[in-house]
C-alpha atoms as a PDB file:
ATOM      1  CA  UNK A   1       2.256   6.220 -21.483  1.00  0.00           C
ATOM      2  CA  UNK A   2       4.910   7.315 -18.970  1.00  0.00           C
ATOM      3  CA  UNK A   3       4.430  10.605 -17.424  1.00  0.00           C
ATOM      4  CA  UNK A   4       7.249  13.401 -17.595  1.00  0.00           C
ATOM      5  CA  UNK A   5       7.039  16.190 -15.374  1.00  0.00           C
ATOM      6  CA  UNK A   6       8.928  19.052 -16.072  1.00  0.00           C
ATOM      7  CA  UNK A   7       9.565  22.985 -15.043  1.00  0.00           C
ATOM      8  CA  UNK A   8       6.755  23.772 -17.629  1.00  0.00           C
ATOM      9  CA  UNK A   9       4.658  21.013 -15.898  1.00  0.00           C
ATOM     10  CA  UNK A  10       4.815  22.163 -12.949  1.00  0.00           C
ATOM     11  CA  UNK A  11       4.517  25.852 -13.571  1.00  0.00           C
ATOM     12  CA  UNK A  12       1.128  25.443 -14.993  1.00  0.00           C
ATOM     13  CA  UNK A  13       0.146  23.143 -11.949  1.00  0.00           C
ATOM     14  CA  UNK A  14       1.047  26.100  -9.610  1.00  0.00           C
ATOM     15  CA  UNK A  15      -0.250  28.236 -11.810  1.00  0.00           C
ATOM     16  CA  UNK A  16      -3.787  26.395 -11.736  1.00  0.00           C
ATOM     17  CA  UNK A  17      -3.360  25.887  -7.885  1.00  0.00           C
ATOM     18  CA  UNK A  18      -3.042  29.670  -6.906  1.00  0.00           C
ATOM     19  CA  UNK A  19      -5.972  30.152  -9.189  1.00  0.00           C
ATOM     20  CA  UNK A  20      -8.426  27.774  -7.405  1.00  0.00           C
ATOM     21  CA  UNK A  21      -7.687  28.989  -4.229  1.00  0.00           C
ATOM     22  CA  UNK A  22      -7.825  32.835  -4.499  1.00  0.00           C
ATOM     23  CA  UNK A  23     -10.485  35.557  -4.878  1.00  0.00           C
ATOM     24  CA  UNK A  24     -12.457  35.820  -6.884  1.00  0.00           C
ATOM     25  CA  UNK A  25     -14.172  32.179  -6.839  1.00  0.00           C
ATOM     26  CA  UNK A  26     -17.529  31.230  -7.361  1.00  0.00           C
ATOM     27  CA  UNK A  27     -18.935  30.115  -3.747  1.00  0.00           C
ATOM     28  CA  UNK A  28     -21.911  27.586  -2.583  1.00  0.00           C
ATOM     29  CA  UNK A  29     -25.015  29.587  -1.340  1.00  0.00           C
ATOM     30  CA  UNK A  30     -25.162  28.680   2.607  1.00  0.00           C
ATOM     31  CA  UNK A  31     -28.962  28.307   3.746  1.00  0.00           C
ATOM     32  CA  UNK A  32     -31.242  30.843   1.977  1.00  0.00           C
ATOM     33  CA  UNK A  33     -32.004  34.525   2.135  1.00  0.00           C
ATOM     34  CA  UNK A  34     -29.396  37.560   2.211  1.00  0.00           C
ATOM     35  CA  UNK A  35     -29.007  37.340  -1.460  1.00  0.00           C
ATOM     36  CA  UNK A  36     -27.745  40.726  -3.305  1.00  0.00           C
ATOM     37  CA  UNK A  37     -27.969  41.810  -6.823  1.00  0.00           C
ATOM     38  CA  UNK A  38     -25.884  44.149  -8.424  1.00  0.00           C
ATOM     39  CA  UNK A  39     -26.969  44.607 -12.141  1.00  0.00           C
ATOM     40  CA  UNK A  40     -26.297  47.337 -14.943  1.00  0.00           C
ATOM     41  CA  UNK A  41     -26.949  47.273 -18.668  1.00  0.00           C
ATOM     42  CA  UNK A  42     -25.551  49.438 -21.639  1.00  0.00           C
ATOM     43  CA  UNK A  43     -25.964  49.504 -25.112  1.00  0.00           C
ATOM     44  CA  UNK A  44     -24.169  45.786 -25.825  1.00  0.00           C
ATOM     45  CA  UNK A  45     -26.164  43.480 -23.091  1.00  0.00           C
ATOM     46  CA  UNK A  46     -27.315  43.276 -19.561  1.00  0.00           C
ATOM     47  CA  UNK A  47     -25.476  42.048 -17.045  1.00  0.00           C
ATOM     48  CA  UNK A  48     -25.719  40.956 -13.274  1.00  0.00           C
ATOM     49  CA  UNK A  49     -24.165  39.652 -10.393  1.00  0.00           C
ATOM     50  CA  UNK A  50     -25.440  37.398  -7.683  1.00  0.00           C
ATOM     51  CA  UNK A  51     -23.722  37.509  -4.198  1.00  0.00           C
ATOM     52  CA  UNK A  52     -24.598  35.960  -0.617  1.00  0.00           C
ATOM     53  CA  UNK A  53     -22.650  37.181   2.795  1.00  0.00           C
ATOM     54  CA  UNK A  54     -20.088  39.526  -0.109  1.00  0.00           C
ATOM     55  CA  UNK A  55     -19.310  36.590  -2.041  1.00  0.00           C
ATOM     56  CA  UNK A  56     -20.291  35.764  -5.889  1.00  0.00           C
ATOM     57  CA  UNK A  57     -22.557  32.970  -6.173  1.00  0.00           C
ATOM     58  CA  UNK A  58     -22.970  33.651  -9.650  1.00  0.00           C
ATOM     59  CA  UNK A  59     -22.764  36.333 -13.337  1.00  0.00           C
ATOM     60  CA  UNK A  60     -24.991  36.546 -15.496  1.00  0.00           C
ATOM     61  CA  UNK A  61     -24.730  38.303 -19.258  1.00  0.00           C
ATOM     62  CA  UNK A  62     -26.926  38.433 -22.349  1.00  0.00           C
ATOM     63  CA  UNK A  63     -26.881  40.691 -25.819  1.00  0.00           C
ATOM     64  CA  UNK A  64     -29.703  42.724 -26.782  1.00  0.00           C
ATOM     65  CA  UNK A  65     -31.858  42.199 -28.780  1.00  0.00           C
ATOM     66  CA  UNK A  66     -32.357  43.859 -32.424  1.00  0.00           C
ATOM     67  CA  UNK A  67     -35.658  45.223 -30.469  1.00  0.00           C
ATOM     68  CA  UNK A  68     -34.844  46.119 -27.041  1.00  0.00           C
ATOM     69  CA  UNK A  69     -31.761  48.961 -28.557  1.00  0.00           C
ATOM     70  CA  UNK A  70     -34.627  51.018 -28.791  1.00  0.00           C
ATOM     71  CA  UNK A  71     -35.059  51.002 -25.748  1.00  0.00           C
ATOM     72  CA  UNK A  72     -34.387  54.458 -23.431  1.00  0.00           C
ATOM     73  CA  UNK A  73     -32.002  54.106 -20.388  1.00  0.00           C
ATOM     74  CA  UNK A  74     -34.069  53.352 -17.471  1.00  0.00           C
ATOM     75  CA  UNK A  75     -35.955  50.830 -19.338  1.00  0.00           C
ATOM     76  CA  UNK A  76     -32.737  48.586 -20.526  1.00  0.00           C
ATOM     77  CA  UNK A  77     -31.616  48.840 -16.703  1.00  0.00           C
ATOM     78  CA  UNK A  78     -34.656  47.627 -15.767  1.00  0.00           C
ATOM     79  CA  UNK A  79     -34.874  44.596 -17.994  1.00  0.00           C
ATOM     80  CA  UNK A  80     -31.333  43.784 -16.205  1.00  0.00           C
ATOM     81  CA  UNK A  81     -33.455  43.487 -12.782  1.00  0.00           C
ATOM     82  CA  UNK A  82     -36.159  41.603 -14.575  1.00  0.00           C
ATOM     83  CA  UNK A  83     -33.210  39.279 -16.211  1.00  0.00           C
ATOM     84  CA  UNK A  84     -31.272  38.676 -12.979  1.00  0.00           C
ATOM     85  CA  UNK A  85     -34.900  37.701 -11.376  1.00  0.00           C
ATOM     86  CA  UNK A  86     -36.319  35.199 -14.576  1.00  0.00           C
ATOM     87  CA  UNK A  87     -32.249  33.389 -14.251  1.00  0.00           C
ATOM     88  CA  UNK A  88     -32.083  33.084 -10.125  1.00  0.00           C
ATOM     89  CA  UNK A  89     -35.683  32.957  -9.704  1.00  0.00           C
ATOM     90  CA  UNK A  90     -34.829  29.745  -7.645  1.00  0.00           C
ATOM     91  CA  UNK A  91     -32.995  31.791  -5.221  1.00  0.00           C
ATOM     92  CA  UNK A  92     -35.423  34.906  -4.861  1.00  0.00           C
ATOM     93  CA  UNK A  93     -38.316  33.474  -4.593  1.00  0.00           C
ATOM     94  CA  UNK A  94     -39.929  34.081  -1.101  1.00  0.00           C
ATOM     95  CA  UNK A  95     -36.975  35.267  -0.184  1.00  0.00           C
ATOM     96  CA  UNK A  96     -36.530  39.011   0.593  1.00  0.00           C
ATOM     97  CA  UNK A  97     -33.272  40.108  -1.598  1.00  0.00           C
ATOM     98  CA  UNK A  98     -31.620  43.747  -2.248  1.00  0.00           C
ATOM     99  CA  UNK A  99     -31.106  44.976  -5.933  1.00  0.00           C
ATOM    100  CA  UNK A 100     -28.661  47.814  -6.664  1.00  0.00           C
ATOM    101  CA  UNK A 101     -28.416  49.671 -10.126  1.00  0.00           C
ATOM    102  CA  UNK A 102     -26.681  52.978 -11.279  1.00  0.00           C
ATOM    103  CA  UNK A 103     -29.952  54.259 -12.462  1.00  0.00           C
ATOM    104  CA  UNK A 104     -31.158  56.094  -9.501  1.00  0.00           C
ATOM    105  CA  UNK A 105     -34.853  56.283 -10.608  1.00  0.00           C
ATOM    106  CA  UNK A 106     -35.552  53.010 -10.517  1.00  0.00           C
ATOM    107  CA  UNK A 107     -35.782  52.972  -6.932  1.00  0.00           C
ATOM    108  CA  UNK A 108     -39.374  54.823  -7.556  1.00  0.00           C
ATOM    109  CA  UNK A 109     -40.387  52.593 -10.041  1.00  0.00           C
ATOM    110  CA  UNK A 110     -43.129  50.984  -7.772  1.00  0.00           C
ATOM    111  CA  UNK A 111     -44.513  54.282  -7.161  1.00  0.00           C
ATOM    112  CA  UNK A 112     -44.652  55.238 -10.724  1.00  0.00           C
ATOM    113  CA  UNK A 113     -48.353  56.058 -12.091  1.00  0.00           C
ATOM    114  CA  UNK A 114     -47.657  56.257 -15.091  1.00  0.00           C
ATOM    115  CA  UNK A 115     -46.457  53.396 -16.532  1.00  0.00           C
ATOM    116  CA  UNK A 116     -46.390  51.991 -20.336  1.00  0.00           C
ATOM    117  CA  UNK A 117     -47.793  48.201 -21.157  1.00  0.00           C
ATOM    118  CA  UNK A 118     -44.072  46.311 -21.344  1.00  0.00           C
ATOM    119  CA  UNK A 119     -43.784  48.473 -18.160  1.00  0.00           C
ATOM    120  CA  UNK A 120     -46.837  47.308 -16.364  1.00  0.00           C
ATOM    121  CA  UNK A 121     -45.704  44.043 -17.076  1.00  0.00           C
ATOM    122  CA  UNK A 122     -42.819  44.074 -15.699  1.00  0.00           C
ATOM    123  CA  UNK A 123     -44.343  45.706 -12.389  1.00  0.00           C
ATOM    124  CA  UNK A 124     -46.476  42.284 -12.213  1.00  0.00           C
ATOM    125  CA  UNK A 125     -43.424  40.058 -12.015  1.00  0.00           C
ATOM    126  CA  UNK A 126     -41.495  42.279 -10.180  1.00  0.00           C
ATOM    127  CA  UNK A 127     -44.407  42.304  -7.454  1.00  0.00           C
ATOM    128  CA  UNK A 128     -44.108  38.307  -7.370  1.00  0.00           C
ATOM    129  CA  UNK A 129     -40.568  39.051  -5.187  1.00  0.00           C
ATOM    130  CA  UNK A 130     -39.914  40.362  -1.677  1.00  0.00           C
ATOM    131  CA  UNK A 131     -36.998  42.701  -3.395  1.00  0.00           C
ATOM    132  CA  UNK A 132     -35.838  46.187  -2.481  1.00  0.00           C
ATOM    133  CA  UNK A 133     -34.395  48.619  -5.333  1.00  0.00           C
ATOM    134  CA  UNK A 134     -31.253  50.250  -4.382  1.00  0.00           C
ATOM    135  CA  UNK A 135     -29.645  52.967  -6.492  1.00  0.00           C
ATOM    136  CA  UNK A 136     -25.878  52.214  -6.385  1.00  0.00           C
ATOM    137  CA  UNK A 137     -23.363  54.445  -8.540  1.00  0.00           C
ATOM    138  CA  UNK A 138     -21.847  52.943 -12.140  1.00  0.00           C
ATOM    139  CA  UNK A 139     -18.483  53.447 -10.844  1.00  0.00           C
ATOM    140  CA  UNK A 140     -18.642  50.974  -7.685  1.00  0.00           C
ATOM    141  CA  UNK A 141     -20.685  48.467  -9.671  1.00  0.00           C
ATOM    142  CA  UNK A 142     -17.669  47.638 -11.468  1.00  0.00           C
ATOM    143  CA  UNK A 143     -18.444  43.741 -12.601  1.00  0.00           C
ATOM    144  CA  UNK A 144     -22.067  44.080 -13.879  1.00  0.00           C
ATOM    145  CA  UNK A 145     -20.894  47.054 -15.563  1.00  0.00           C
ATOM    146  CA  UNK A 146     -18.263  45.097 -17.311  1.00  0.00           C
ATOM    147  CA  UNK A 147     -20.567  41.983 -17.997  1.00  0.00           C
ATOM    148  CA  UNK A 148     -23.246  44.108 -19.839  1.00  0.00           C
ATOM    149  CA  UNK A 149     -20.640  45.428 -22.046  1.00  0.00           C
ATOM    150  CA  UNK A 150     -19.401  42.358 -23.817  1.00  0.00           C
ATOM    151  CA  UNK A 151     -19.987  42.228 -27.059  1.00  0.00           C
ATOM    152  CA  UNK A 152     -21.121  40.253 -30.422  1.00  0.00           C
ATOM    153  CA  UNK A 153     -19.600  42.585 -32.813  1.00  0.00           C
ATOM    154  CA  UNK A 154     -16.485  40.835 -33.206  1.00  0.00           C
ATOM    155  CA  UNK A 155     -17.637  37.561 -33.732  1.00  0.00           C
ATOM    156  CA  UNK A 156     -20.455  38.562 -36.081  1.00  0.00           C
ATOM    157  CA  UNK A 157     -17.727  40.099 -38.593  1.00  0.00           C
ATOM    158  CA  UNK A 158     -15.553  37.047 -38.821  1.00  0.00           C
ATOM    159  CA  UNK A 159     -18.368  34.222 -38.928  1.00  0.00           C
ATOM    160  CA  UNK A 160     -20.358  37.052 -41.334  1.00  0.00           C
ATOM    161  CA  UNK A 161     -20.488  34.284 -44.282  1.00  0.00           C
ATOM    162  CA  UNK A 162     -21.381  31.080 -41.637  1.00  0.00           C
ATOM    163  CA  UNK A 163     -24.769  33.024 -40.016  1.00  0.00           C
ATOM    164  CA  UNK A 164     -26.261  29.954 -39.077  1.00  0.00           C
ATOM    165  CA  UNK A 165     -23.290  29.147 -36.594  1.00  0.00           C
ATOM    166  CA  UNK A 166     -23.941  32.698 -35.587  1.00  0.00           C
ATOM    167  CA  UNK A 167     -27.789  32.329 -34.897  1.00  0.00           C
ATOM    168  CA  UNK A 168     -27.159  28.997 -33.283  1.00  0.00           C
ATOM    169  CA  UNK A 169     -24.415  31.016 -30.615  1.00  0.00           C
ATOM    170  CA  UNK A 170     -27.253  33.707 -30.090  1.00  0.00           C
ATOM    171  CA  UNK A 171     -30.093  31.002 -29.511  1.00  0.00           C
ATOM    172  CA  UNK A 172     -28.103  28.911 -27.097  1.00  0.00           C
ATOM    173  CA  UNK A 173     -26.949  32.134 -25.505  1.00  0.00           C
ATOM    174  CA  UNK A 174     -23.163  31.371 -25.579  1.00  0.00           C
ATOM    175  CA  UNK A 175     -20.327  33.647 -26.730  1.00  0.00           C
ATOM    176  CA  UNK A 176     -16.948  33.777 -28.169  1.00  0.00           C
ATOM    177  CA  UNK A 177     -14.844  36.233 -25.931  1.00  0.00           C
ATOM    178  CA  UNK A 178     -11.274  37.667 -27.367  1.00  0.00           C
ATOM    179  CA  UNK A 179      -8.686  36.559 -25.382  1.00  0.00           C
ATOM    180  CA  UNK A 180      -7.836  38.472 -21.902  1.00  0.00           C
ATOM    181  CA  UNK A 181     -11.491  39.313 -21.327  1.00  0.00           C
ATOM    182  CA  UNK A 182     -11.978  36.726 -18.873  1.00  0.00           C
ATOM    183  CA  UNK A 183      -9.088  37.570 -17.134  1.00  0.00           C
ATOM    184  CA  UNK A 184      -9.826  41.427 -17.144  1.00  0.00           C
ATOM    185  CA  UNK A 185     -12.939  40.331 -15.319  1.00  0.00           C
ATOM    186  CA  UNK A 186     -11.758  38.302 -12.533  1.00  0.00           C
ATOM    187  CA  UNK A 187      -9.344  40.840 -11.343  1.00  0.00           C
ATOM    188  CA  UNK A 188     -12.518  43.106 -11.159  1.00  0.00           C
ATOM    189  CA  UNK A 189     -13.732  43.256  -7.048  1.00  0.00           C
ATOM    190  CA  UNK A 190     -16.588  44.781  -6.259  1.00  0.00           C
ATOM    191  CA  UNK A 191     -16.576  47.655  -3.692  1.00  0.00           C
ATOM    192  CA  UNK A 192     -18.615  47.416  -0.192  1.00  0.00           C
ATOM    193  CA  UNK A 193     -21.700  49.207  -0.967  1.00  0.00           C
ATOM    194  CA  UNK A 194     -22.887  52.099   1.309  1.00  0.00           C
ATOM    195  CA  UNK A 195     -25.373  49.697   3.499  1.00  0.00           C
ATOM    196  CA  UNK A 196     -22.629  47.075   4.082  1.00  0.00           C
ATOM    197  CA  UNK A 197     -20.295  50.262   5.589  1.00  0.00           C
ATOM    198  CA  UNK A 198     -23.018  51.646   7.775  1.00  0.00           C
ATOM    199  CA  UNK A 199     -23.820  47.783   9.276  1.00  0.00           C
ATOM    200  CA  UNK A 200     -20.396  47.628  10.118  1.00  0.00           C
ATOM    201  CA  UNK A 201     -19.723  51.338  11.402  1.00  0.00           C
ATOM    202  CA  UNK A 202     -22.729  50.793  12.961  1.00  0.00           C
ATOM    203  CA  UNK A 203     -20.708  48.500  15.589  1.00  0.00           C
ATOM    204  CA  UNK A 204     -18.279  50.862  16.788  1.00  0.00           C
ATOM    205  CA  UNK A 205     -20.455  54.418  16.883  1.00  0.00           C
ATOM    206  CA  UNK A 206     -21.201  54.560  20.818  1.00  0.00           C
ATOM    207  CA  UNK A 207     -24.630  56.376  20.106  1.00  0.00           C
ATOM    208  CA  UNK A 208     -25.675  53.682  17.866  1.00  0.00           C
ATOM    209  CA  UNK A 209     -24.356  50.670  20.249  1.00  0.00           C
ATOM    210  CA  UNK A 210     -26.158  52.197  23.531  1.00  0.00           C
ATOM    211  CA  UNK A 211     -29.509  51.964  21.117  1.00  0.00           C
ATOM    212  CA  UNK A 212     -28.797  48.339  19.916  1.00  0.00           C
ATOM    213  CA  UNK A 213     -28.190  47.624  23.594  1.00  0.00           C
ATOM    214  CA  UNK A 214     -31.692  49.192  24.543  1.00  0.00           C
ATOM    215  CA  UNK A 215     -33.285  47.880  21.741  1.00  0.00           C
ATOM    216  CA  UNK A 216     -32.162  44.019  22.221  1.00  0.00           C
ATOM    217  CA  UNK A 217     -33.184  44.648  26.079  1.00  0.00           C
ATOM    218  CA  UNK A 218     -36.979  45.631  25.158  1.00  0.00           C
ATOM    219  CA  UNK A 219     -36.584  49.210  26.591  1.00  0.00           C
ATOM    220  CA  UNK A 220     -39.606  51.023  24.210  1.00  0.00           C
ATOM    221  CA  UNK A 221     -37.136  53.185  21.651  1.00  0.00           C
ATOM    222  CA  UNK A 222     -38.365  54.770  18.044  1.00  0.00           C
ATOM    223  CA  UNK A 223     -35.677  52.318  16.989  1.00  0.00           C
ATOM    224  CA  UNK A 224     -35.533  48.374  15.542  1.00  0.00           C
ATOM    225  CA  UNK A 225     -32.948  46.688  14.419  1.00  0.00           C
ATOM    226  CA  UNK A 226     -33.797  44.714  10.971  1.00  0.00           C
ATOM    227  CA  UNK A 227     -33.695  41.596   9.895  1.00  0.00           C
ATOM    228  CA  UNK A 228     -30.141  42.132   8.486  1.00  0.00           C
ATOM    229  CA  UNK A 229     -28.724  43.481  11.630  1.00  0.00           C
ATOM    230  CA  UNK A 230     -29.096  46.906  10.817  1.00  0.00           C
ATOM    231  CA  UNK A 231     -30.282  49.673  12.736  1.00  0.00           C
ATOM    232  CA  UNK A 232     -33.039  51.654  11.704  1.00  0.00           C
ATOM    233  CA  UNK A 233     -35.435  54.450  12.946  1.00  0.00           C
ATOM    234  CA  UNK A 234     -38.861  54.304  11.086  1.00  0.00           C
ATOM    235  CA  UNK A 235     -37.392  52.311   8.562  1.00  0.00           C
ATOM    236  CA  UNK A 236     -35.000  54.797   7.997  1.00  0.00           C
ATOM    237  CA  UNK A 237     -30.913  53.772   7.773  1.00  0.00           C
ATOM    238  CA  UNK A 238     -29.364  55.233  11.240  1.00  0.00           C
ATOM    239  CA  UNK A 239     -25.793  56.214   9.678  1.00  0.00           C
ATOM    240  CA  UNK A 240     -22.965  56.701  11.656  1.00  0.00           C
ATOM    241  CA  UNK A 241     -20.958  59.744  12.733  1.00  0.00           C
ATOM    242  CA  UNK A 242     -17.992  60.078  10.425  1.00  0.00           C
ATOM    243  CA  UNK A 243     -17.178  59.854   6.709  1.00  0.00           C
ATOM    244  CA  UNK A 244     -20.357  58.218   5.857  1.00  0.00           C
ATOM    245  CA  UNK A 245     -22.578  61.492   5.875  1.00  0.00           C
ATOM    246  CA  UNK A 246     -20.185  63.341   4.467  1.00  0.00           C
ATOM    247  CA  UNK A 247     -20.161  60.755   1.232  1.00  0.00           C
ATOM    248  CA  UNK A 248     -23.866  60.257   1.638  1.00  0.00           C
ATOM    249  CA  UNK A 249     -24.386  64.458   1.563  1.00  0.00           C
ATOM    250  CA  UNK A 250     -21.961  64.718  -1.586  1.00  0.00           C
ATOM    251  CA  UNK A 251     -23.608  62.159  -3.510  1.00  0.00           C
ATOM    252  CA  UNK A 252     -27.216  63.707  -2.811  1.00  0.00           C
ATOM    253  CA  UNK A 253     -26.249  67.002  -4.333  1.00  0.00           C
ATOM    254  CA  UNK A 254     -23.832  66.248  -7.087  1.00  0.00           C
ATOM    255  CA  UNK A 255     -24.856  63.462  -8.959  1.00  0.00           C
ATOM    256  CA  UNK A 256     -26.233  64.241 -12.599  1.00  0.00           C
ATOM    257  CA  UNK A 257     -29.744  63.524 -11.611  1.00  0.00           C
ATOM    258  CA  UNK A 258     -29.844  65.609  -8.932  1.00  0.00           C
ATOM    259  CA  UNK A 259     -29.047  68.837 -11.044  1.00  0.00           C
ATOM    260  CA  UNK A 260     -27.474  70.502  -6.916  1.00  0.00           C
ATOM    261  CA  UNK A 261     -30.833  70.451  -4.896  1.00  0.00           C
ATOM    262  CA  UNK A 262     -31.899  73.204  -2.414  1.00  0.00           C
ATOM    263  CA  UNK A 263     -31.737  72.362   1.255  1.00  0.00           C
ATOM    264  CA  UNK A 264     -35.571  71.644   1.141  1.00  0.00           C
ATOM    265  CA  UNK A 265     -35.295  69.070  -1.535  1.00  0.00           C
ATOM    266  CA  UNK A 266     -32.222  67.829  -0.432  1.00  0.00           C
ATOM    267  CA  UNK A 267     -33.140  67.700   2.966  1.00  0.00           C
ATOM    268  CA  UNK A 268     -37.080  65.967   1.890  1.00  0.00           C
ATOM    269  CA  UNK A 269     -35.092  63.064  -0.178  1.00  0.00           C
ATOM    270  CA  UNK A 270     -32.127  62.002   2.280  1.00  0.00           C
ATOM    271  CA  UNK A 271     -34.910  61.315   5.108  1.00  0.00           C
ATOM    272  CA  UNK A 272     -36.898  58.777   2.828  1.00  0.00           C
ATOM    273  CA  UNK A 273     -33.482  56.985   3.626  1.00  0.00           C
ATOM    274  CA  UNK A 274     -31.226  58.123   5.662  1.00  0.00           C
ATOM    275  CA  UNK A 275     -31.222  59.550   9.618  1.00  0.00           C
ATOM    276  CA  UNK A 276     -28.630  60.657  11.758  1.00  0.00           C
ATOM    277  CA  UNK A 277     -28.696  63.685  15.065  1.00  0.00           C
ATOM    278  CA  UNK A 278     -28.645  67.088  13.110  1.00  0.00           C
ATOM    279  CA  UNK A 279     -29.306  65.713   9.260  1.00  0.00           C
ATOM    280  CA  UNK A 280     -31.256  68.927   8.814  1.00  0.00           C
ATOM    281  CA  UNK A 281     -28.388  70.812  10.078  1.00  0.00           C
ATOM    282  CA  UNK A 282     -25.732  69.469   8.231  1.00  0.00           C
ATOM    283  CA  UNK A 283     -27.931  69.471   5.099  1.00  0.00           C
ATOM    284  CA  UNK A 284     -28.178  73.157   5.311  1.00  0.00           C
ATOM    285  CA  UNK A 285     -24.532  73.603   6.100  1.00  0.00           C
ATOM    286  CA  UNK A 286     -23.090  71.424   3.241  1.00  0.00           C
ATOM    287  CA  UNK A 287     -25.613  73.580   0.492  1.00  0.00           C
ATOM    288  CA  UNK A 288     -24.427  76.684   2.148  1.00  0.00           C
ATOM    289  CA  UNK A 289     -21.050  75.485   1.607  1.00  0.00           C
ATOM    290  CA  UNK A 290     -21.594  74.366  -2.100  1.00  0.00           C
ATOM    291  CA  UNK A 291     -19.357  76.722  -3.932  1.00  0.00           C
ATOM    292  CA  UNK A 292     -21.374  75.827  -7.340  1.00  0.00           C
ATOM    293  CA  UNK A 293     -24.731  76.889  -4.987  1.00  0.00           C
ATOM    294  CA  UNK A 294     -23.310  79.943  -4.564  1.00  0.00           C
ATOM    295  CA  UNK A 295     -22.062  81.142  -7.697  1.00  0.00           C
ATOM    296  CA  UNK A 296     -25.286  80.728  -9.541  1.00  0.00           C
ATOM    297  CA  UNK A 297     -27.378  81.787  -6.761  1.00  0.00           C
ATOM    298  CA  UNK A 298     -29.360  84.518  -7.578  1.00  0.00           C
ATOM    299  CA  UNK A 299     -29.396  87.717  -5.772  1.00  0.00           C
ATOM    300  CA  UNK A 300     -32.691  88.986  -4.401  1.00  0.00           C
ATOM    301  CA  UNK A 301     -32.754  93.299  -4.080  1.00  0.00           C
ATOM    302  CA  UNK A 302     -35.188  95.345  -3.047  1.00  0.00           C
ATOM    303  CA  UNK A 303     -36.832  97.189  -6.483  1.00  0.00           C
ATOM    304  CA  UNK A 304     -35.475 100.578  -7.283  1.00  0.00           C
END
């Protein structure tokens, strides 16, 4: 059969060409280590991303099942971890890898005392990996986000008189998605996360390059530089002068969780992470700025 190649030809070609060689593509893993998870789950499925050097390696999405909808919030976004770690366990394991979620308390989860059975399980695997818990808000976490929210619904009201097609789609874990979805999802991009700034404002804050220069000379400094490339002072993140603190500051006193924290509070959390010159300082200056703070705070008199 003789083929024809016409405008329709090769508009698809180009078409498929421009595809294959933009963002965003799945790439190769090179070597091992430096892997980062982003997951998220909602009330559909779980869903997670794996990425090496800021580019996908791989997604990752699954329903619910009937049993885990009852489960609360921070336990659904934890079985996302524990799914990304059971799928890419070939990756992880032995190898130290960061996790971020939008569920902030998670990132306390191995200090937890109190923990349920399903709970303590999960704590057993989770030990079995050199991994770090992150908290990392919804809003920049923009793929996983979208992954866990794909849905069965659809499909399970038109095949609703052929269940055992539907039961075979569930137990091979594949999915029908309405048309669009896919591409919806590969214009999604993920947005640098906070540690990924700081490593590279890190480079260009003179403070922080003098102590990278002592450090890598062996001059004795309460400062190391990890095995990431990223400065730290007693394992704390060194953050750069700039934007940074302010965004780090704002997000430590207005998110949900935090319910607008006191300078003591505020001030006790940020250095289990964070350090900078003057943190205390500009802690106290941001809450005393807080216009919120100061509207509810309450007024102490002298009695009558």
């Amino acid at each position: 059969m003789k083929f024809h190649r016409n405008d329709d030809c090769e508009k698809s070609f180009q078409e498929l060409k421009h595809h294959l060689v933009t963002a965003p593509i799945l790439s190769i893993p090179t070597g091992s280590g430096g892997f980062v998870v982003y997951s998220d789950a909602s009330k559909n499925g779980l869903g997670c991303v794996l990425m090496q050097n800021s580019k996908v390696i791989a997604y990752a999405s699954r329903q619910l099942k009937e049993y885990e909808k009852k489960y609360p919030t921070h336990e659904l976004e934890l079985a996302a971890v524990i799914f990304a770690l059971k799928i890419w366990r070939h990756y992880h394991y032995g190898e130290r890898c960061q996790i971020y979620t939008d569920h902030k308390s998670l990132k306390y989860f191995f200090t937890q005392k109190e923990l349920n059975m399903r709970q303590r399980r999960w704590l057993e695997l989770v030990k079995d990996y050199n991994c770090e818990i992150n908290y990392h808000p919804g809003k920049a976490n923009v793929i996983a986000d979208a992954l866990s929210r794909k849905s069965l619904a659809a499909i399970s009201l038109k095949y609703v008189d052929r269940k055992h097609l539907l039961m075979d789609l569930r137990r091979l874990e594949l999915e029908i998605v309405p048309k669009g979805l896919i591409e919806k999802l590969v214009a999604l991009t993920l947005q640098p996360t906070i540690l990924e700034r700081i490593k590279k404002s890190q480079n260009t804050d003179p403070y922080l390059t003098s102590l990278k220069t002592k450090i890598e000379s062996g001059k004795e400094v309460p400062f190391q530089i990890s095995s990431d490339g990223v400065i730290k002072y007693r394992n704390r993140l060194c953050v750069p002068e700039g934007t940074i603190r302010k965004e780090i500051l704002t997000e430590a006193h207005t998110i949900p969780y935090s319910v607008h924290p006191g300078t003591t509070k505020m001030y006790r959390d940020l250095k289990m992470h964070y350090w900078w010159p003057g943190m205390k300082k500009d802690v106290i200056e941001f809450v005393e700025q807080c216009l919120t703070c100061q509207q509810v705070k309450a007024e102490h008199q002298r009695p009558t």
